[in-house]
C-alpha atoms as a PDB file:
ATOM      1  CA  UNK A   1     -15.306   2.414  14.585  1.00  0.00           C
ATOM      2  CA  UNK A   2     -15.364   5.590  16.543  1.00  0.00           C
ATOM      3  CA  UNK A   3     -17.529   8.454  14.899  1.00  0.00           C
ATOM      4  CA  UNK A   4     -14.368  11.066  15.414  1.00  0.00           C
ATOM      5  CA  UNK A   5     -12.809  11.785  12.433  1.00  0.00           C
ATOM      6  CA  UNK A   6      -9.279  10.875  12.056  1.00  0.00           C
ATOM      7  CA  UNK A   7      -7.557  12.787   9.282  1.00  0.00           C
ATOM      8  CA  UNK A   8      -5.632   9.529   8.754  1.00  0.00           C
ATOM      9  CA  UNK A   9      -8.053   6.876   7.593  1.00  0.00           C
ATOM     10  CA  UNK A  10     -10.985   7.177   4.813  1.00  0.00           C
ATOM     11  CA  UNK A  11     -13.234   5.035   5.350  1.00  0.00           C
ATOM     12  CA  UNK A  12     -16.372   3.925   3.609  1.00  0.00           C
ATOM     13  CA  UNK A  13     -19.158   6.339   3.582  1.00  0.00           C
ATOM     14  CA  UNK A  14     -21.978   3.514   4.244  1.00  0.00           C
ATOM     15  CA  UNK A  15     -20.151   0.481   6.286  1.00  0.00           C
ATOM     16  CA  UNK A  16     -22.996  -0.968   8.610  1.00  0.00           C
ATOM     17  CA  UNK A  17     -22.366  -4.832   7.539  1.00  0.00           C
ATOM     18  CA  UNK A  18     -18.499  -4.579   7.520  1.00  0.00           C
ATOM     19  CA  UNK A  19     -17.188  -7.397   9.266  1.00  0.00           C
ATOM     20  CA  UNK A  20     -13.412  -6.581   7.842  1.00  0.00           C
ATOM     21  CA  UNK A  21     -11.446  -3.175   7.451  1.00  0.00           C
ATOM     22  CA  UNK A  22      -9.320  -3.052   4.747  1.00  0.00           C
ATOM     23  CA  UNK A  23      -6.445  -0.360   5.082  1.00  0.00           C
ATOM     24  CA  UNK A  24      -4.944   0.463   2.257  1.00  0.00           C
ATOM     25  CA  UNK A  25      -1.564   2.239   1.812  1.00  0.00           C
ATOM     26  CA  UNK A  26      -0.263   3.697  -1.886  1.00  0.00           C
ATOM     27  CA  UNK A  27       2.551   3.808  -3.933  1.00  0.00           C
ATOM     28  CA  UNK A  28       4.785   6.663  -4.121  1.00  0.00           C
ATOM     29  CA  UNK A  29       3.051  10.165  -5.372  1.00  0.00           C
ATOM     30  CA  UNK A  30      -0.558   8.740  -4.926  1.00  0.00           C
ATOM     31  CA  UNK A  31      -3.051   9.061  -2.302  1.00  0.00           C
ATOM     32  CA  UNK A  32      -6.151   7.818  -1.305  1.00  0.00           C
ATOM     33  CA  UNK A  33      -8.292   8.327  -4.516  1.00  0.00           C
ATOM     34  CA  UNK A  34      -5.900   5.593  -6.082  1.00  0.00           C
ATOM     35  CA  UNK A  35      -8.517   3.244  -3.550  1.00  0.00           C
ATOM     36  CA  UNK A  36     -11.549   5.034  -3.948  1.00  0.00           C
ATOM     37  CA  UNK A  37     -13.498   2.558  -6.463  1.00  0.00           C
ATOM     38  CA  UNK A  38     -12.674  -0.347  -4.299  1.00  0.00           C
ATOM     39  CA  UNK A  39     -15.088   0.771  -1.939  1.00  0.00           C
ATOM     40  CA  UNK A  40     -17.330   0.268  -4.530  1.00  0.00           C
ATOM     41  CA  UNK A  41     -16.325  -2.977  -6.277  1.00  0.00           C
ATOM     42  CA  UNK A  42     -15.253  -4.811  -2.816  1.00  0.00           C
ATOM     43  CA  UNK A  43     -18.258  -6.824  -1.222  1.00  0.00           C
ATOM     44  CA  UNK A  44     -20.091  -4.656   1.032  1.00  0.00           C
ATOM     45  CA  UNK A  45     -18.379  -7.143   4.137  1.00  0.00           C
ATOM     46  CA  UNK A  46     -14.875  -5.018   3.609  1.00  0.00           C
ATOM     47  CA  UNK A  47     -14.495  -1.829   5.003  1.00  0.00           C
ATOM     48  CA  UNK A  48     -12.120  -0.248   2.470  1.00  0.00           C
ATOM     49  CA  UNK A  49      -9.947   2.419   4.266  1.00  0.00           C
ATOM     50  CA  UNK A  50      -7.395   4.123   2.427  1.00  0.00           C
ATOM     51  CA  UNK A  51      -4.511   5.917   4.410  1.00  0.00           C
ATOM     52  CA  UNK A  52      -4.144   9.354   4.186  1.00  0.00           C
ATOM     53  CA  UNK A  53      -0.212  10.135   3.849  1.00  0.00           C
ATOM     54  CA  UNK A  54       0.365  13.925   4.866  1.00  0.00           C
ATOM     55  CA  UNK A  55       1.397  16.185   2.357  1.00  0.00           C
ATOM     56  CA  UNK A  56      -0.981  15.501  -0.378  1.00  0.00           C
ATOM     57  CA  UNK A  57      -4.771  15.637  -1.212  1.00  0.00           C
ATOM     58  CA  UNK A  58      -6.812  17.285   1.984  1.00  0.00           C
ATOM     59  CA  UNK A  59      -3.501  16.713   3.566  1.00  0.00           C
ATOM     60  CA  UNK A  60      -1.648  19.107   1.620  1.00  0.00           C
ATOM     61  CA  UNK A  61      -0.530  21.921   3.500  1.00  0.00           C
ATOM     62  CA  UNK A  62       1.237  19.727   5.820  1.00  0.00           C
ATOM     63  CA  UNK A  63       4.607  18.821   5.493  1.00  0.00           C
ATOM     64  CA  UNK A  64       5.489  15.022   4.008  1.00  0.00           C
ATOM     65  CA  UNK A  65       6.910  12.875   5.563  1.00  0.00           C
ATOM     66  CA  UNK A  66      10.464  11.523   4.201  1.00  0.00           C
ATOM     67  CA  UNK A  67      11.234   8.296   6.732  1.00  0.00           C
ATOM     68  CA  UNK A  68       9.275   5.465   7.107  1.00  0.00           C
ATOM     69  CA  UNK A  69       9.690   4.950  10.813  1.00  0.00           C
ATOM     70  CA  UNK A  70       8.007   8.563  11.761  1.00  0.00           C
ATOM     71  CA  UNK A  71       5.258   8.083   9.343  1.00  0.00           C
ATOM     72  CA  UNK A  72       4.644   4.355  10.332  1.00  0.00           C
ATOM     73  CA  UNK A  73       4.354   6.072  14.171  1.00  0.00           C
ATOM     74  CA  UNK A  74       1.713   8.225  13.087  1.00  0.00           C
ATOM     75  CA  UNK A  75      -0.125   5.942  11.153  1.00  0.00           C
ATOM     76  CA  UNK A  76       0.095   3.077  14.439  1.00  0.00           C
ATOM     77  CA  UNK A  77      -1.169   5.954  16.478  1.00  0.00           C
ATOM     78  CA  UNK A  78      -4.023   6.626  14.373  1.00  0.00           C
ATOM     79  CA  UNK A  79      -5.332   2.907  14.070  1.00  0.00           C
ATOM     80  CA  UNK A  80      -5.395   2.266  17.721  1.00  0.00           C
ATOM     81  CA  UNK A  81      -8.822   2.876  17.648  1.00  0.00           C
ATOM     82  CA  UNK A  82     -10.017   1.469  14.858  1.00  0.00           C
ATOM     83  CA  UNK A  83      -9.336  -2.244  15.181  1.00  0.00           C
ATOM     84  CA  UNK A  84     -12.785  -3.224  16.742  1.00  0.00           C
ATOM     85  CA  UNK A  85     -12.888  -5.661  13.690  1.00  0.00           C
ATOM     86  CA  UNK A  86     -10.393  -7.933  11.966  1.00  0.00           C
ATOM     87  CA  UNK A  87      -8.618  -5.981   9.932  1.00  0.00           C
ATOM     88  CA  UNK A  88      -5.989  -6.781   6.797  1.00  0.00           C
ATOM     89  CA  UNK A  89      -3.538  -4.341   4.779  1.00  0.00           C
ATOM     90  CA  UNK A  90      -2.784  -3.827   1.631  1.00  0.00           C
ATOM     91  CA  UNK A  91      -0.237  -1.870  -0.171  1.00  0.00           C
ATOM     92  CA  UNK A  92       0.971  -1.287  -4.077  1.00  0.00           C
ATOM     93  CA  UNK A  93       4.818  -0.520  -4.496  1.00  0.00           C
ATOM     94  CA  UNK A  94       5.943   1.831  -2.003  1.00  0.00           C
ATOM     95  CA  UNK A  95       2.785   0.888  -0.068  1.00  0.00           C
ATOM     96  CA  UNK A  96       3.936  -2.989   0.153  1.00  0.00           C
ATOM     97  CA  UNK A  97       7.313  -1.871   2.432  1.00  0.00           C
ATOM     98  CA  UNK A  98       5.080   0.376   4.171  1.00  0.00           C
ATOM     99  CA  UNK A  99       2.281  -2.298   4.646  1.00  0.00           C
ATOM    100  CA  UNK A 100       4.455  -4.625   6.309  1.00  0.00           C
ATOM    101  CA  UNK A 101       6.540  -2.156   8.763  1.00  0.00           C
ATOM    102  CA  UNK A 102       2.791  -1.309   9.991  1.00  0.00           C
ATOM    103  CA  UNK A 103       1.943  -4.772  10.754  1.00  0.00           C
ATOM    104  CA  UNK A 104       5.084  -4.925  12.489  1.00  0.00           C
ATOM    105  CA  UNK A 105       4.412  -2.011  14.205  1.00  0.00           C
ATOM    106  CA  UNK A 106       1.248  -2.977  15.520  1.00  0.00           C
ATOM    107  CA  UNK A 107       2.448  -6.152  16.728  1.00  0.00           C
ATOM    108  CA  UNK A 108       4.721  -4.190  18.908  1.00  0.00           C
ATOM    109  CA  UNK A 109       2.471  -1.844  20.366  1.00  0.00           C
ATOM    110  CA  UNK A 110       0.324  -4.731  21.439  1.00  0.00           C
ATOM    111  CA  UNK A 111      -2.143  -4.502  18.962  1.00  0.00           C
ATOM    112  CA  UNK A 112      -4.394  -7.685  16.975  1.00  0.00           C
ATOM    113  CA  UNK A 113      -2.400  -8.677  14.069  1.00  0.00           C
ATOM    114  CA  UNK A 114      -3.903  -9.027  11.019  1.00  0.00           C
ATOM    115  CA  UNK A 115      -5.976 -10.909   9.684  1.00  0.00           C
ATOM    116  CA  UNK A 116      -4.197 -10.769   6.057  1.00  0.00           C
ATOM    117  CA  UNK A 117      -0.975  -9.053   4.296  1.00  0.00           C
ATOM    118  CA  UNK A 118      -1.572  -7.913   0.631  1.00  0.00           C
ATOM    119  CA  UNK A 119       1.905  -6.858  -0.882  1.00  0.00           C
ATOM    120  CA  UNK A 120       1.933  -5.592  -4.320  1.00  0.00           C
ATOM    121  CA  UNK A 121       4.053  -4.601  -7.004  1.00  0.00           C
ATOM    122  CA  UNK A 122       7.584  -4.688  -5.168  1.00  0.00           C
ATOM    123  CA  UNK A 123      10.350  -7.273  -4.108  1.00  0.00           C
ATOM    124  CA  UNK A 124      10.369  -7.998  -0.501  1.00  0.00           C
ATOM    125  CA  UNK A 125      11.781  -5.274   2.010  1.00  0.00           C
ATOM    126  CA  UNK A 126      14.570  -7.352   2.916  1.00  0.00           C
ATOM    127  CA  UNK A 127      15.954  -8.048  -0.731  1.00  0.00           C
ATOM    128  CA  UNK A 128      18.557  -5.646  -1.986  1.00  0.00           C
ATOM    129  CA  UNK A 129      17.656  -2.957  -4.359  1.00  0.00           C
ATOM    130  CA  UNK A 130      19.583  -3.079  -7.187  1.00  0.00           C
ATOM    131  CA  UNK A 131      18.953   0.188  -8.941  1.00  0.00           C
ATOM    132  CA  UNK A 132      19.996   3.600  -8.660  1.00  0.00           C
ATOM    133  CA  UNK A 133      18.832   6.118  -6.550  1.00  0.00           C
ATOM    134  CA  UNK A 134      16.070   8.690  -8.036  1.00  0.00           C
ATOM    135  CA  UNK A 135      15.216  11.269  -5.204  1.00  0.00           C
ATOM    136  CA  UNK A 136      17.705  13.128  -5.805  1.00  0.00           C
ATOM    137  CA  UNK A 137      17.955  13.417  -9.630  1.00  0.00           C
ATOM    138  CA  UNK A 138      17.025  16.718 -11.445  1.00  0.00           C
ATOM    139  CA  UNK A 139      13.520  17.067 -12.686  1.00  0.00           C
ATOM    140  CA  UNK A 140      14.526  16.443 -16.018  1.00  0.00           C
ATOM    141  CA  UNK A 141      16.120  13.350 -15.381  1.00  0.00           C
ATOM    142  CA  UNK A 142      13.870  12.109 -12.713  1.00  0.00           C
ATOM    143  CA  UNK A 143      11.119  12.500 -15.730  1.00  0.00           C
ATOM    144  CA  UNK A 144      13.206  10.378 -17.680  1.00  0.00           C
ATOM    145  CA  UNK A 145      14.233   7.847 -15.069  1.00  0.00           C
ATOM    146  CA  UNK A 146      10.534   7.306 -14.303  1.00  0.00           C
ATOM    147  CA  UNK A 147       9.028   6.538 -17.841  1.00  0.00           C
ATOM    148  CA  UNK A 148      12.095   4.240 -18.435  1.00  0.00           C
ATOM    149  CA  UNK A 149      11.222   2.268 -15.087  1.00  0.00           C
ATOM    150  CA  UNK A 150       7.194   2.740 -14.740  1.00  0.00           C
ATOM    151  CA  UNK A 151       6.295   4.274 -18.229  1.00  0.00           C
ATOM    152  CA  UNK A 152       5.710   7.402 -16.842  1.00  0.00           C
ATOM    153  CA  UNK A 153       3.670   9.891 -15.102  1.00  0.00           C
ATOM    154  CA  UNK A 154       0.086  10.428 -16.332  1.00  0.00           C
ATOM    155  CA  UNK A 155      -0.185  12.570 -19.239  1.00  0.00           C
ATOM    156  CA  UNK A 156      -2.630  14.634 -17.404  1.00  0.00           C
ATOM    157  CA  UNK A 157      -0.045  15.448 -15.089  1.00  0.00           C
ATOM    158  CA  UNK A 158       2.651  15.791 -17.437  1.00  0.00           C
ATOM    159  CA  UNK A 159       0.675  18.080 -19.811  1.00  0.00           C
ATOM    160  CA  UNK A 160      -0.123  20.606 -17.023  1.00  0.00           C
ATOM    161  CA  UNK A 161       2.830  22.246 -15.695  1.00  0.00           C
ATOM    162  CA  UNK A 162       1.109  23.044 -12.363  1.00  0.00           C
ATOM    163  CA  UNK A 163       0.108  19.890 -11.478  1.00  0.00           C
ATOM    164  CA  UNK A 164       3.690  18.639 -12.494  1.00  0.00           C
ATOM    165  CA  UNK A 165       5.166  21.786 -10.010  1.00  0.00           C
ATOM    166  CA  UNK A 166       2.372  20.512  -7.463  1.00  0.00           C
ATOM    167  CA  UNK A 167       3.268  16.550  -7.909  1.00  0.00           C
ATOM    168  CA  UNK A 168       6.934  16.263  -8.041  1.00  0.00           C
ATOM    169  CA  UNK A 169       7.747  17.600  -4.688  1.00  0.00           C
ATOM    170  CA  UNK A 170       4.863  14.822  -3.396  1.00  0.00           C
ATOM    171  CA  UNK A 171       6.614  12.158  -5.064  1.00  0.00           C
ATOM    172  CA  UNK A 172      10.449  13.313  -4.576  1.00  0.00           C
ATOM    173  CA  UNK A 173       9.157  13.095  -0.674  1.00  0.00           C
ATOM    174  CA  UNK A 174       8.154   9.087  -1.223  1.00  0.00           C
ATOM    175  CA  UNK A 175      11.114   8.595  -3.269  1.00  0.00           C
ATOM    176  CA  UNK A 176      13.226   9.698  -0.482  1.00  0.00           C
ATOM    177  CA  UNK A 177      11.648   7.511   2.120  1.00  0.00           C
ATOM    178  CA  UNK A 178      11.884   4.636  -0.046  1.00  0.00           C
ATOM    179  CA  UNK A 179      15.455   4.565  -1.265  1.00  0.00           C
ATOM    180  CA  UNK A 180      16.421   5.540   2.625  1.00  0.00           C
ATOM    181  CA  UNK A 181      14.510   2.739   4.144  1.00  0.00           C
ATOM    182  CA  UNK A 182      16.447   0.398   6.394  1.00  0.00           C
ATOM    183  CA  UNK A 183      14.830  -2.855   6.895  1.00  0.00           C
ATOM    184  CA  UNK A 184      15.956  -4.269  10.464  1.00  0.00           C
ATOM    185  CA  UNK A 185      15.318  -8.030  10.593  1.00  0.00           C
ATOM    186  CA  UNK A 186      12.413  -8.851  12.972  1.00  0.00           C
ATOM    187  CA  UNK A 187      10.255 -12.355  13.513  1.00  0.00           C
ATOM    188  CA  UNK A 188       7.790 -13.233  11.126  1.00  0.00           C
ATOM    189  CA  UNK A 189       4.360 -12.490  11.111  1.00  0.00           C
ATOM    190  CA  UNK A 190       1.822 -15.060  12.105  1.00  0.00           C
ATOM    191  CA  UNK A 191      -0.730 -13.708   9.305  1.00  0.00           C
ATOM    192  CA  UNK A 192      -0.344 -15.027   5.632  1.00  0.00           C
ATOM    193  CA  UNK A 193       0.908 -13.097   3.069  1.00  0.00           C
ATOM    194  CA  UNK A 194      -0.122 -12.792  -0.347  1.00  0.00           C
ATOM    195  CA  UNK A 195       2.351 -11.311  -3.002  1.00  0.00           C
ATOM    196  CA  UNK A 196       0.804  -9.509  -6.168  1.00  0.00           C
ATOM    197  CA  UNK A 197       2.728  -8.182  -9.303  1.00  0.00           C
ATOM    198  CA  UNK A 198       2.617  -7.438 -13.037  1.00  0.00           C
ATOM    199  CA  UNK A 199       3.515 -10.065 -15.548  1.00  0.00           C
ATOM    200  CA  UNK A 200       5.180  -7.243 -17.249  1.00  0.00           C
ATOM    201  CA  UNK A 201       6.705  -5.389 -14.244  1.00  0.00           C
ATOM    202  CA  UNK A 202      10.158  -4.685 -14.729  1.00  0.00           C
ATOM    203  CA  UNK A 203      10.970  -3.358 -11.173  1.00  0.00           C
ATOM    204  CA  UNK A 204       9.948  -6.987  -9.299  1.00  0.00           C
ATOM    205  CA  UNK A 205      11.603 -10.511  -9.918  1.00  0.00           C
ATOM    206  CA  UNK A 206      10.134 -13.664  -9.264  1.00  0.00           C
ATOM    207  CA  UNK A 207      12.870 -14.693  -6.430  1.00  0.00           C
ATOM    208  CA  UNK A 208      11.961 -10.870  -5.242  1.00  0.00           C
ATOM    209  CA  UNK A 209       8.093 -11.833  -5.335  1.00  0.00           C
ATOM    210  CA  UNK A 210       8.791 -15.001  -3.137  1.00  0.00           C
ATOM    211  CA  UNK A 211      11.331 -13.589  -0.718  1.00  0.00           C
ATOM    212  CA  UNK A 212       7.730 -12.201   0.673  1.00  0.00           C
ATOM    213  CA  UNK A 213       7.439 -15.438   2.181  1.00  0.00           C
ATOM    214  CA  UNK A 214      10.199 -15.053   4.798  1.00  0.00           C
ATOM    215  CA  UNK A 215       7.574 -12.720   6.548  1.00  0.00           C
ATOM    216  CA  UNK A 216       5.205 -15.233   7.983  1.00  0.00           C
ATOM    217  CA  UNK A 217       4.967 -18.487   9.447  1.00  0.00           C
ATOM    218  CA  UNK A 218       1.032 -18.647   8.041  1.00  0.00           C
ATOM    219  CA  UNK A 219       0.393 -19.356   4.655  1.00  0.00           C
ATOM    220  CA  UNK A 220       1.710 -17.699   1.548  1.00  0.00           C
ATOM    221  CA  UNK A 221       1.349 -17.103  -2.292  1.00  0.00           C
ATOM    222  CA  UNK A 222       2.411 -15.132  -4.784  1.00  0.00           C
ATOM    223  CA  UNK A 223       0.109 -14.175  -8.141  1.00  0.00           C
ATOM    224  CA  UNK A 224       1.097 -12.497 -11.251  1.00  0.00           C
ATOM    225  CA  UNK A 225      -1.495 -10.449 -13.324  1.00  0.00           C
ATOM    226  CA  UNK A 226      -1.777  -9.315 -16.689  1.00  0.00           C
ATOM    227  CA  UNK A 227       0.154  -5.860 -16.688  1.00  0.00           C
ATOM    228  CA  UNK A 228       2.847  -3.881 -15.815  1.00  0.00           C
ATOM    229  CA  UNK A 229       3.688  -2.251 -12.762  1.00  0.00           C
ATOM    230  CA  UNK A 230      -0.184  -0.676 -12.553  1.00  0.00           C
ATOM    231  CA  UNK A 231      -1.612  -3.615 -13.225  1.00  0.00           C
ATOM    232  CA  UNK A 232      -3.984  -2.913 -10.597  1.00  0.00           C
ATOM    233  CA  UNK A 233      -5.487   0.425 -12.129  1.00  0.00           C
ATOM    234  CA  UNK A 234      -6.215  -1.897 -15.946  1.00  0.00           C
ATOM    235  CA  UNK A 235      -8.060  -5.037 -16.798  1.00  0.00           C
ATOM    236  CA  UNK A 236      -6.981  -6.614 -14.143  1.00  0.00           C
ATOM    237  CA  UNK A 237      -8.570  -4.836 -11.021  1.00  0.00           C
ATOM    238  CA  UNK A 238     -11.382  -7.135 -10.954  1.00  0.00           C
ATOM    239  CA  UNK A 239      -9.800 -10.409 -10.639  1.00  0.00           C
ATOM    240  CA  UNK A 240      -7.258  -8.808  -7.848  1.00  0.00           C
ATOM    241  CA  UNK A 241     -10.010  -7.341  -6.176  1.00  0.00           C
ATOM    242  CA  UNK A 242     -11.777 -11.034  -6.505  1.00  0.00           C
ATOM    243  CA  UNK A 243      -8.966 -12.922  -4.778  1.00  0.00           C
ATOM    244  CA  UNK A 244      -8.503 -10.515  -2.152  1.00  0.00           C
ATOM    245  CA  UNK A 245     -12.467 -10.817  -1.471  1.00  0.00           C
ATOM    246  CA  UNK A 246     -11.607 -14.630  -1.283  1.00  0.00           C
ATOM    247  CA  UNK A 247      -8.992 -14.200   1.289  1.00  0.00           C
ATOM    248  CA  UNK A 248     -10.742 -12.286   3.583  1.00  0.00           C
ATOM    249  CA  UNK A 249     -13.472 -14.821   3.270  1.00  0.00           C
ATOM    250  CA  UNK A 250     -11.156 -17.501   4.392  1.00  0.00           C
ATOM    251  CA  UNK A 251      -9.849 -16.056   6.924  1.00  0.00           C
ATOM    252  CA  UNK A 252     -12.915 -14.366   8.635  1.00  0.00           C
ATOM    253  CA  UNK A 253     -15.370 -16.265  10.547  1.00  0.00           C
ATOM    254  CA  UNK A 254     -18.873 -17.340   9.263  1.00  0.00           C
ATOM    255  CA  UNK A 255     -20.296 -14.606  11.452  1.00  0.00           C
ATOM    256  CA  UNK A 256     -17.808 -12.035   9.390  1.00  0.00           C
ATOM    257  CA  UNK A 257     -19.078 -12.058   5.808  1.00  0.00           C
ATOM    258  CA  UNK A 258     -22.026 -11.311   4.109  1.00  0.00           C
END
């Protein structure tokens, strides 16, 4: 990977035996931190490298981005020079639609595809949403809408009326991109895909979980975890952080893990 630092890409402060990069894209509101520990907990033969989404964290001053096509450009741009290894993606929720435009994106431009798709916590792109929009509800009701549908914000956040002036305007951005994205039909990818989701997850159906599977031609699954719609943040981090280790194993060559 090239030493010059790319405000776009986090990656793992000591990576000398990655043979995989793991990019990592997050659900609406969050940033990179939500990845953080699985630089840690991943074998030392991933690369874990969050994205950094403009408008939050050391991104802050700049100005978010509401539409999925401009930020997936960006993102594209920035990667171009950091697929000297395989590489596979993974994204929770908001970070699932956005995980898959990118692969399709860098199939366009020419670029490897990769070598895996992790999808979490959302029905496929191409499967109608059925509920109502929330970007544009008042703050009030946006609060409400949210612990109805995801049980809420942190109470950390909630409790601090700065953070709450800071973080709304964050997530009202991803909201926006999300309930304005356009899915235009395109041919599969030749990676597999694996689909992830809470048992409990109100917001993702089982049809929605397989529809996943219209992405690829490679191989595909779908597992559900104990949890709701952050499983992935509870008990049930390590075993989803011990399949996708598994994965990547398969998929790599014997020269690629550790």
């Amino acid at each position: 990977m090239t030493s010059n630092h790319n405000p776009w890409i986090s990656p793992r402060t000591t990576a000398h035996d990655a043979r995989v990069r793991l990019f990592c894209l997050p659900h609406a509101g969050s940033g990179t931190s939500a990845y953080n520990l699985w630089k840690r907990l991943l074998p030392a033969f991933v690369d874990v490298c969050p994205i950094h989404i403009p408008g939050r964290e050391s991104r802050l001053a700049e100005p978010s981005i509401m539409d999925s096509p401009t930020l997936i450009a960006g993102i594209t741009t920035a990667l171009a020079g950091h697929l000297d290894l395989p590489y596979a993606i993974f994204g929770h929720s908001m970070g699932s639609l956005l995980a898959l435009d990118l692969a399709l994106s860098l199939r366009a431009s020419g670029q490897p595809q990769p070598i895996y798709l992790f999808v979490s916590g959302r029905n496929a792109t191409h499967v109608p949403i059925r509920q109502s929009e929330l970007h544009r509800l008042p703050d009030a009701d946006l609060l409400e809408a949210l612990a109805i549908r995801y049980n809420g914000l942190p109470h950390e956040i909630l409790d601090t009326p700065e953070l709450l002036d800071l973080y709304l305007p964050i997530l009202r951005a991803d909201l926006t991109l999300l309930e304005t994205h356009r899915y235009a039909p395109q041919p599969p990818l030749d990676c597999p895909i694996a689909a992830f989701a809470g048992a409990d997850d109100r917001n993702v159906t089982p049809e929605g979980l397989a529809a996943w599977g219209d992405h690829t031609t490679a191989a595909f699954e779908t597992r559900l975890f104990d949890g709701g719609h952050f499983y992935l943040t509870g008990p049930s981090r390590p075993a989803l952080l011990e399949l996708i280790a598994k994965r990547l194993t398969t998929v790599a060559s014997p020269a690629t893990t550790v």
